[in-house]
Protein backbone atom coordinates (compact mmCIF):
# COMPACT_ATOMS: atom_id res chain seq x y z
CA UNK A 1 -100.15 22.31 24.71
CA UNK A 2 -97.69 25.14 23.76
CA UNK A 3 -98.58 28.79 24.53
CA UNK A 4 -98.70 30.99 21.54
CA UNK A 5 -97.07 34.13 22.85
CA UNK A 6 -97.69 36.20 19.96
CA UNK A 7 -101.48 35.83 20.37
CA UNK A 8 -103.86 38.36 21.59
CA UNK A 9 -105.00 35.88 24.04
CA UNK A 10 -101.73 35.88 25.40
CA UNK A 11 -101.73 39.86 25.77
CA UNK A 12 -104.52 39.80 27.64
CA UNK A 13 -104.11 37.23 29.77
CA UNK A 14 -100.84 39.58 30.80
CA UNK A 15 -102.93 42.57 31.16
CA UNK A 16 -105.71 40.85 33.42
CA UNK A 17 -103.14 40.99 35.96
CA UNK A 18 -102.93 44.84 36.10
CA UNK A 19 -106.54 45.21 34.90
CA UNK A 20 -108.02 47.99 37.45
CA UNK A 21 -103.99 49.89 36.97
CA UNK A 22 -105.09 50.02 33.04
CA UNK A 23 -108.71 51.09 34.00
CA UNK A 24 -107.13 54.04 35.97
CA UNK A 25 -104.50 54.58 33.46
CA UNK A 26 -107.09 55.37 31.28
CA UNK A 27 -108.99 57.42 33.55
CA UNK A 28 -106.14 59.31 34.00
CA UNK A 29 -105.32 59.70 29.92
CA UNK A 30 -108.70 61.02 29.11
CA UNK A 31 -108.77 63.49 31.75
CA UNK A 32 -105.22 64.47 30.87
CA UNK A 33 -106.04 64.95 27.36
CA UNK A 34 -109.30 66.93 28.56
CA UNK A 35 -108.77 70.67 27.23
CA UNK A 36 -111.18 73.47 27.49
CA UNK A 37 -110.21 74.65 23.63
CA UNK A 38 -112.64 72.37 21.58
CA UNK A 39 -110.24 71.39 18.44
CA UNK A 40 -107.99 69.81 21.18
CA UNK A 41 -110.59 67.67 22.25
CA UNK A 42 -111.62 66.66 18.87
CA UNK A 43 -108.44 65.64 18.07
CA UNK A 44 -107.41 63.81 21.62
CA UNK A 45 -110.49 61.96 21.40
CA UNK A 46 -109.72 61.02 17.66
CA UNK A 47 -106.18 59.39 19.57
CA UNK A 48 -107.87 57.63 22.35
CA UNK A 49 -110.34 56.40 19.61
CA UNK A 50 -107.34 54.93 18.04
CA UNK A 51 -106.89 51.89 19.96
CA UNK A 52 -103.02 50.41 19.80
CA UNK A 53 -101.57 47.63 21.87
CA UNK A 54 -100.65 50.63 24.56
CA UNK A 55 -97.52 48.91 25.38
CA UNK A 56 -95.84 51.17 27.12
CA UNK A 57 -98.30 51.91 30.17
CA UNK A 58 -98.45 48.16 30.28
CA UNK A 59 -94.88 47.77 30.63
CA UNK A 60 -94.60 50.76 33.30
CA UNK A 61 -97.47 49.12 35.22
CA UNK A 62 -95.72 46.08 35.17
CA UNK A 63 -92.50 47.72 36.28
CA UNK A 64 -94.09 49.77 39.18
CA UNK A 65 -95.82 46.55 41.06
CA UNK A 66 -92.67 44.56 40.07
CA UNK A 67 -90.53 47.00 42.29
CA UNK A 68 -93.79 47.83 44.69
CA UNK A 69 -96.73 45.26 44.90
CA UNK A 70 -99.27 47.15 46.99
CA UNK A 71 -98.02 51.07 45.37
CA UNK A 72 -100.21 52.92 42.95
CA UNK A 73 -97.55 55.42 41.92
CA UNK A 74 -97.08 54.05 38.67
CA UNK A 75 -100.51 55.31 37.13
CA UNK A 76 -99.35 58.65 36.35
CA UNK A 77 -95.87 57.42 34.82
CA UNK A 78 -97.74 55.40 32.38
CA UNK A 79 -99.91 57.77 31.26
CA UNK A 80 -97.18 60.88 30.61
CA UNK A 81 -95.33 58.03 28.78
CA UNK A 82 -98.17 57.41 27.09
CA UNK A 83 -98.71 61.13 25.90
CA UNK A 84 -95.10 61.45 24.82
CA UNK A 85 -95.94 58.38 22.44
CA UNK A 86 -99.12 59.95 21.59
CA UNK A 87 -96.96 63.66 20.81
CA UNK A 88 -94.77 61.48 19.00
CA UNK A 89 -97.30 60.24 16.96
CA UNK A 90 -98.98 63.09 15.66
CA UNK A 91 -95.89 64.83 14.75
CA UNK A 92 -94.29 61.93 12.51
CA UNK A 93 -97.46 61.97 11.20
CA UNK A 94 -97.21 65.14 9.79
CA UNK A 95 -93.30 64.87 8.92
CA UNK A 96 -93.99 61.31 7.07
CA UNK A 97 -97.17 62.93 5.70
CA UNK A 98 -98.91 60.04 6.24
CA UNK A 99 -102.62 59.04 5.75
CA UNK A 100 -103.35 55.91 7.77
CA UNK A 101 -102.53 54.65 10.87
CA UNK A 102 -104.20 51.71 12.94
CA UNK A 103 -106.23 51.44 9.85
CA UNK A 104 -108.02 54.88 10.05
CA UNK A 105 -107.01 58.39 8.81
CA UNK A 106 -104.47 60.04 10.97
CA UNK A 107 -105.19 62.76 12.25
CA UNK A 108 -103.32 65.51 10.21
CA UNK A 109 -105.20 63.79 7.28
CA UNK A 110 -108.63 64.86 8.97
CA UNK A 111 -107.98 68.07 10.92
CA UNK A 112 -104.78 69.48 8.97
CA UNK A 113 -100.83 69.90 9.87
CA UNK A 114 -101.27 72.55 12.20
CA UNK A 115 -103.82 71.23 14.22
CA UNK A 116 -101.90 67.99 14.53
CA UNK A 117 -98.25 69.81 15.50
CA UNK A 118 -100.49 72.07 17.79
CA UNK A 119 -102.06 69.41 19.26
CA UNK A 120 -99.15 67.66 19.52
CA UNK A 121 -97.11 69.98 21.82
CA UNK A 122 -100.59 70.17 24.01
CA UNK A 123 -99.66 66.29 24.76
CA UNK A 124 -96.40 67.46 25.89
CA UNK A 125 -96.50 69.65 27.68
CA UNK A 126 -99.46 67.90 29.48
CA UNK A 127 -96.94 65.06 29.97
CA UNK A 128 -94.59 67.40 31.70
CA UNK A 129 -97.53 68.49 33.56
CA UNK A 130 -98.22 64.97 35.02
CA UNK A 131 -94.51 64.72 35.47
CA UNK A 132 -94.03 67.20 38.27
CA UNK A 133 -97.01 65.91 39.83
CA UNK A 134 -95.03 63.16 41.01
CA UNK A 135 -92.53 65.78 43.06
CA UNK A 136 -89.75 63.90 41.66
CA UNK A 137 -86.49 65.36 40.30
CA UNK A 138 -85.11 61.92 39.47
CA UNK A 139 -88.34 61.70 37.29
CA UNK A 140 -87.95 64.75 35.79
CA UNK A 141 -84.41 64.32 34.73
CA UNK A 142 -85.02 61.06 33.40
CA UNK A 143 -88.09 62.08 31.29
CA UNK A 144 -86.49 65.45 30.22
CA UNK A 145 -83.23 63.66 28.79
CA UNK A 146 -85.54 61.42 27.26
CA UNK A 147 -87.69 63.34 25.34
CA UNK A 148 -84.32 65.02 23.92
CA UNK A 149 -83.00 61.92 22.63
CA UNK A 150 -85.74 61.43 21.21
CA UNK A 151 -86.04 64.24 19.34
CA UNK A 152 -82.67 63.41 18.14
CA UNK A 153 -83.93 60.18 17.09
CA UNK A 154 -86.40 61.83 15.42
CA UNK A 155 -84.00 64.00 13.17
CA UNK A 156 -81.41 61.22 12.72
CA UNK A 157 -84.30 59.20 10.79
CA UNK A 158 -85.31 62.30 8.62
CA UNK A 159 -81.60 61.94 7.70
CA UNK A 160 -81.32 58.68 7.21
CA UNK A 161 -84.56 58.83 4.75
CA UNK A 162 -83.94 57.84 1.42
CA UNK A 163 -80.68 57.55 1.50
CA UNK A 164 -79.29 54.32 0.71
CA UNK A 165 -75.58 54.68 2.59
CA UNK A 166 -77.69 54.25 5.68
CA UNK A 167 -75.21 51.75 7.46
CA UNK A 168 -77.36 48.89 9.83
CA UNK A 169 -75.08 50.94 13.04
CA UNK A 170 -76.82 54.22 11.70
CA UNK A 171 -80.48 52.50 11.76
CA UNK A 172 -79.47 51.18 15.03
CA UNK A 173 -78.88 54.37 16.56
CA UNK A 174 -82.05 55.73 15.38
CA UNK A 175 -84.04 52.75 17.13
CA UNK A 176 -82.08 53.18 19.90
CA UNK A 177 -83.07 56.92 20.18
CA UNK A 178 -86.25 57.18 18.48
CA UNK A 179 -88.20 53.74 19.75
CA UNK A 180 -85.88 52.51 22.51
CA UNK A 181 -85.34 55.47 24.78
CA UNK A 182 -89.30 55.96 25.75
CA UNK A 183 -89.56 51.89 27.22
CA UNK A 184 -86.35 52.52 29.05
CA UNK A 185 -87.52 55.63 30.55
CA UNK A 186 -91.06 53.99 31.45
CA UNK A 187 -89.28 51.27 33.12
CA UNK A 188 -87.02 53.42 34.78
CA UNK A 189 -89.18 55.94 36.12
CA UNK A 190 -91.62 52.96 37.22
CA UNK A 191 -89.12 52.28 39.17
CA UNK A 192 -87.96 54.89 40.72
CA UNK A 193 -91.51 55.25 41.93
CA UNK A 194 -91.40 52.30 43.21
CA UNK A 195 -89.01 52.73 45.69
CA UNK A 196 -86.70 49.76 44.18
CA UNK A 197 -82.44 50.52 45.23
CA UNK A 198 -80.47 51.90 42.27
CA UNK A 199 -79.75 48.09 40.77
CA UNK A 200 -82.90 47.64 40.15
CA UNK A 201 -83.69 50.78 38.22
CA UNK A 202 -80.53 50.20 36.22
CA UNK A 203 -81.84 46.35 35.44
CA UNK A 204 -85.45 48.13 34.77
CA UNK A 205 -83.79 50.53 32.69
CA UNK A 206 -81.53 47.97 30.52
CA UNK A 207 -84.91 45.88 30.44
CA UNK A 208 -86.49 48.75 28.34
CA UNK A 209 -84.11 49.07 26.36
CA UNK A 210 -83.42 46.07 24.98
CA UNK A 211 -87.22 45.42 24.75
CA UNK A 212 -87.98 48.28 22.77
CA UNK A 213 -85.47 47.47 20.42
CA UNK A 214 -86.19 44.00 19.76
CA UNK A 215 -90.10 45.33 19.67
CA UNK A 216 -88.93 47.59 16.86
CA UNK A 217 -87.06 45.36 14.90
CA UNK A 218 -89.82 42.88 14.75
CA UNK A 219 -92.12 45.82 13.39
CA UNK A 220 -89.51 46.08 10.81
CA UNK A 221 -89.74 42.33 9.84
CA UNK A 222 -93.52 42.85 9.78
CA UNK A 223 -93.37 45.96 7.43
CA UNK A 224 -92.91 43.09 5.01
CA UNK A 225 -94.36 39.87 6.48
CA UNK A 226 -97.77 40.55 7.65
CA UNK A 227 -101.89 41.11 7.30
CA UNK A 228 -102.36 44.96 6.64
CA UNK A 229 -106.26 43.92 7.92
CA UNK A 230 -104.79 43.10 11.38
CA UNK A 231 -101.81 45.15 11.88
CA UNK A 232 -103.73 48.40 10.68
CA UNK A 233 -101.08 49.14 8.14
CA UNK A 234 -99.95 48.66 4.75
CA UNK A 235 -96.89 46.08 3.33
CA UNK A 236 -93.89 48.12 2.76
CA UNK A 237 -95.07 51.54 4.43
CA UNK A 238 -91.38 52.34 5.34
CA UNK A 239 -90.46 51.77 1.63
CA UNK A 240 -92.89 54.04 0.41
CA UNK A 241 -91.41 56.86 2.42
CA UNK A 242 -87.73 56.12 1.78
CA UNK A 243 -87.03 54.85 4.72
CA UNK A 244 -84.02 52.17 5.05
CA UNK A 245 -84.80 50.02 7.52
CA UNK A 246 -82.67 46.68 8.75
CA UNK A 247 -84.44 44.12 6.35
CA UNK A 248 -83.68 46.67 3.44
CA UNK A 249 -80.47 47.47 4.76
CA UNK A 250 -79.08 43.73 4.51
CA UNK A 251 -80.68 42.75 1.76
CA UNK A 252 -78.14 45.82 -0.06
CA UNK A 253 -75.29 44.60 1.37
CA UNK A 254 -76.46 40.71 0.53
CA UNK A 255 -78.11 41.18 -2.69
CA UNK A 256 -76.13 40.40 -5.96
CA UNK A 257 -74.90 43.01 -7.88
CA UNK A 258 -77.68 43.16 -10.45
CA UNK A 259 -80.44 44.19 -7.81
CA UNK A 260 -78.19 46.82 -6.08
CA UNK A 261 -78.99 49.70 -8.41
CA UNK A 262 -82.92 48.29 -7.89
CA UNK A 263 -82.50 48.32 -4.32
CA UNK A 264 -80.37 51.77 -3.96
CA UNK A 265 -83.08 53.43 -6.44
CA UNK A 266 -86.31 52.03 -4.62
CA UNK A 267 -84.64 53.92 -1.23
CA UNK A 268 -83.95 57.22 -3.25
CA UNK A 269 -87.34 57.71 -4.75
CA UNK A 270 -89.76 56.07 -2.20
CA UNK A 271 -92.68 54.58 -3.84
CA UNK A 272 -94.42 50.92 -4.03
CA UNK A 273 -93.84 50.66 -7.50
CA UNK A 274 -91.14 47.71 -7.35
CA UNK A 275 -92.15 46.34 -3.97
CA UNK A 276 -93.07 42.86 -5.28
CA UNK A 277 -89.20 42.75 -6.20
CA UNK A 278 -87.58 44.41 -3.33
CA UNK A 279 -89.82 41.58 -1.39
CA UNK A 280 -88.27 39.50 -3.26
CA UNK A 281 -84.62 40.47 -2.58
CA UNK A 282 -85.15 40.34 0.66
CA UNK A 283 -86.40 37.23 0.99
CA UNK A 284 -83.46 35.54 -0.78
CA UNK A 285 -80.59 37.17 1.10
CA UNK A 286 -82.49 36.18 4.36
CA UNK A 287 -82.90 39.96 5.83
CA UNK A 288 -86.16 38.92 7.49
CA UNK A 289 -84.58 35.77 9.09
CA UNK A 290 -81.01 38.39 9.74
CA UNK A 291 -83.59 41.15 11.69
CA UNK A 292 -85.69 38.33 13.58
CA UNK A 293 -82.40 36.91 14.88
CA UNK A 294 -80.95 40.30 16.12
CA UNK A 295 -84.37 41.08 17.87
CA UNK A 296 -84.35 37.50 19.65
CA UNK A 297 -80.78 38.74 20.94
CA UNK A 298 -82.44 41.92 21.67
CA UNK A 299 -85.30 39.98 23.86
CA UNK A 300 -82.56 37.67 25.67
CA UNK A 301 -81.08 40.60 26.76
CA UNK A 302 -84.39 41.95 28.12
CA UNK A 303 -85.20 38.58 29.62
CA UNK A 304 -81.79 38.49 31.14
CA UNK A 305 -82.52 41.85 33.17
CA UNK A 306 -85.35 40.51 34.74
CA UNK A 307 -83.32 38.65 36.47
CA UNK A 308 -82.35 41.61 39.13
CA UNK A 309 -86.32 41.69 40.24
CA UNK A 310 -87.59 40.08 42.79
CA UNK A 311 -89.38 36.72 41.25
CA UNK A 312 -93.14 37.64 41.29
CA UNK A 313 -96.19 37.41 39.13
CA UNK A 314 -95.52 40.96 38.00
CA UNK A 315 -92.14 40.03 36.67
CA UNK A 316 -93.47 37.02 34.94
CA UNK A 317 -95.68 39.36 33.30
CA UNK A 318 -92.40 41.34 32.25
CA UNK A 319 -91.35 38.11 30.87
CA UNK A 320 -94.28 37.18 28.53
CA UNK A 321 -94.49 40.71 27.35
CA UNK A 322 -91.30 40.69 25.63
CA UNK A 323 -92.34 36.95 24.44
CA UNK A 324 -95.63 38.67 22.73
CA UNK A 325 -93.29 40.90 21.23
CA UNK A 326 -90.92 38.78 19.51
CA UNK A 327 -93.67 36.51 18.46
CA UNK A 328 -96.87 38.78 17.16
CA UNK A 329 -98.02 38.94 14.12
CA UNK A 330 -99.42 42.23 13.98
């Protein structure tokens, strides 16, 4: 019988093998987002209600018993990457102005702007917190250079919105930055932690990287191909806000002449007005199939890594994980 990897099933069979890691991972995320100013609380606990896949502690579990079977020094790694996400969150939120995420109201929808920006640096600068708990300066330099690029990720795709010269190198770089940077960091610093020699941070490190980017291309693909009841978002979110991802970009440089100026306009003005035939664009110059095939690239990379560990259950876990991710459908 063949394994569906994209399956829930399949996601938790990978997390019963970390199960008591996640249960203190999330000990140690609702204590850290504990705060003796009440609006921070309200909002924290309207994250944590949130739910998500919470990928990234997973993979930095995963990571920290691959290099270190018996350690528990990867719990606090995966929750400060877990707060960066969260800061993340909340403040492209409020840049994207958005109203829904998961399927519920975001936050800056319920409790306003500045309480979600405000909030938001509280989750830093709790991360950074949690950071020099672990006495590390490799951990700190990794995590600080991180959070930059991300930032510049972050302002690279407020460029790139609704602009429709957006070149697929240009959305590359922003992946790279904006999604990328915080799985290779988790990996790394899991690592590091770990106690694994310098080739195996550098494989953990590459592994995260690719795997985030073939994670967010996939998300891409699904921003047109999936069930807004199971993936907690709309079809064509990123169109409404302007935002030129890979499907969109290919499908410009694919589509016949006739739907360019469709195409270029839809990018300019944002908006779900035309979606049924920018849908239909793509699907005829094959920019699903063109983003699904550069994420599978993505994911043998990642695979390929792996191949620097140690061969354990932990980094058969590593395996499957970037297996879910190619094949979800949500």
């Amino acid at each position: 019988m063949s394994i569906d990897y994209g399956s829930l099933e399949a996601l938790e069979a990978i997390r019963a093998l970390v199960r008591p890691d996640l249960l203190a991972v999330d000990e140690a995320i609702r204590g850290g987002f504990h705060s003796a100013v009440p609006l921070v609380d309200q909002v924290s606990e309207h994250i944590i209600g949130g739910g998500g896949k919470r990928l990234r502690p997973l993979l930095v579990v995963l990571a920290g018993r691959a290099c270190d079977p018996v350690g528990m020094g990867c719990i606090r790694a995966a929750a400060f990457i877990e707060f960066i996400h969260t800061a993340t969150l909340l403040h492209d939120d409020v840049v994207d102005m958005s109203v829904r995420r998961r399927g519920r109201d975001t936050a800056n929808e319920i409790y306003g702007n500045q309480a979600s920006v405000l909030v938001g640096d509280f989750v830093y600068s709790r991360a950074f917190q949690l950071m020099a708990a672990t006495r590390s300066q490799r951990v700190i330099e990794i995590m600080a250079d991180a959070t930059n690029v991300i930032a510049e990720g972050e302002v690279l795709q407020l460029m790139n919105a609704h602009d429709p010269d957006t070149t697929e190198a240009r959305y590359l770089e922003v992946i790279h930055r904006k999604t990328a940077q915080l799985f290779q960091a988790g990996a790394e610093v899991a690592a590091v932690l770990g106690g694994a020699p310098e080739p195996i941070q550098r494989a953990l490190a590459a592994f995260g990287r690719h795997f985030g980017t073939a994670y967010q291309l996939i998300d891409d693909v699904l921003d047109y191909r999936s069930d807004p009841l199971t993936r907690g978002k709309n079809l064509g979110d990123d169109l409404a806000e302007g935002k030129p991802t890979l499907p969109l970009i290919h499908a410009l440089a694919q589509c016949a002449p006739a739907r360019t100026a469709l195409i270029r306009e839809v990018i300019k003005n944002g908006g779900l007005g035309q979606l049924d035939e920018v849908m239909a664009t793509i699907e005829s110059t094959g920019g699903l199939e063109y983003t699904a095939r550069l994420a599978q690239t993505e994911a043998d990379h990642a695979l390929a890594a792996l191949a620097a560990l140690p061969e354990t259950a932990y980094r058969g876990a590593l395996a499957d994980l970037v297996r879910f991710a190619i094949a979800r459908q949500h």
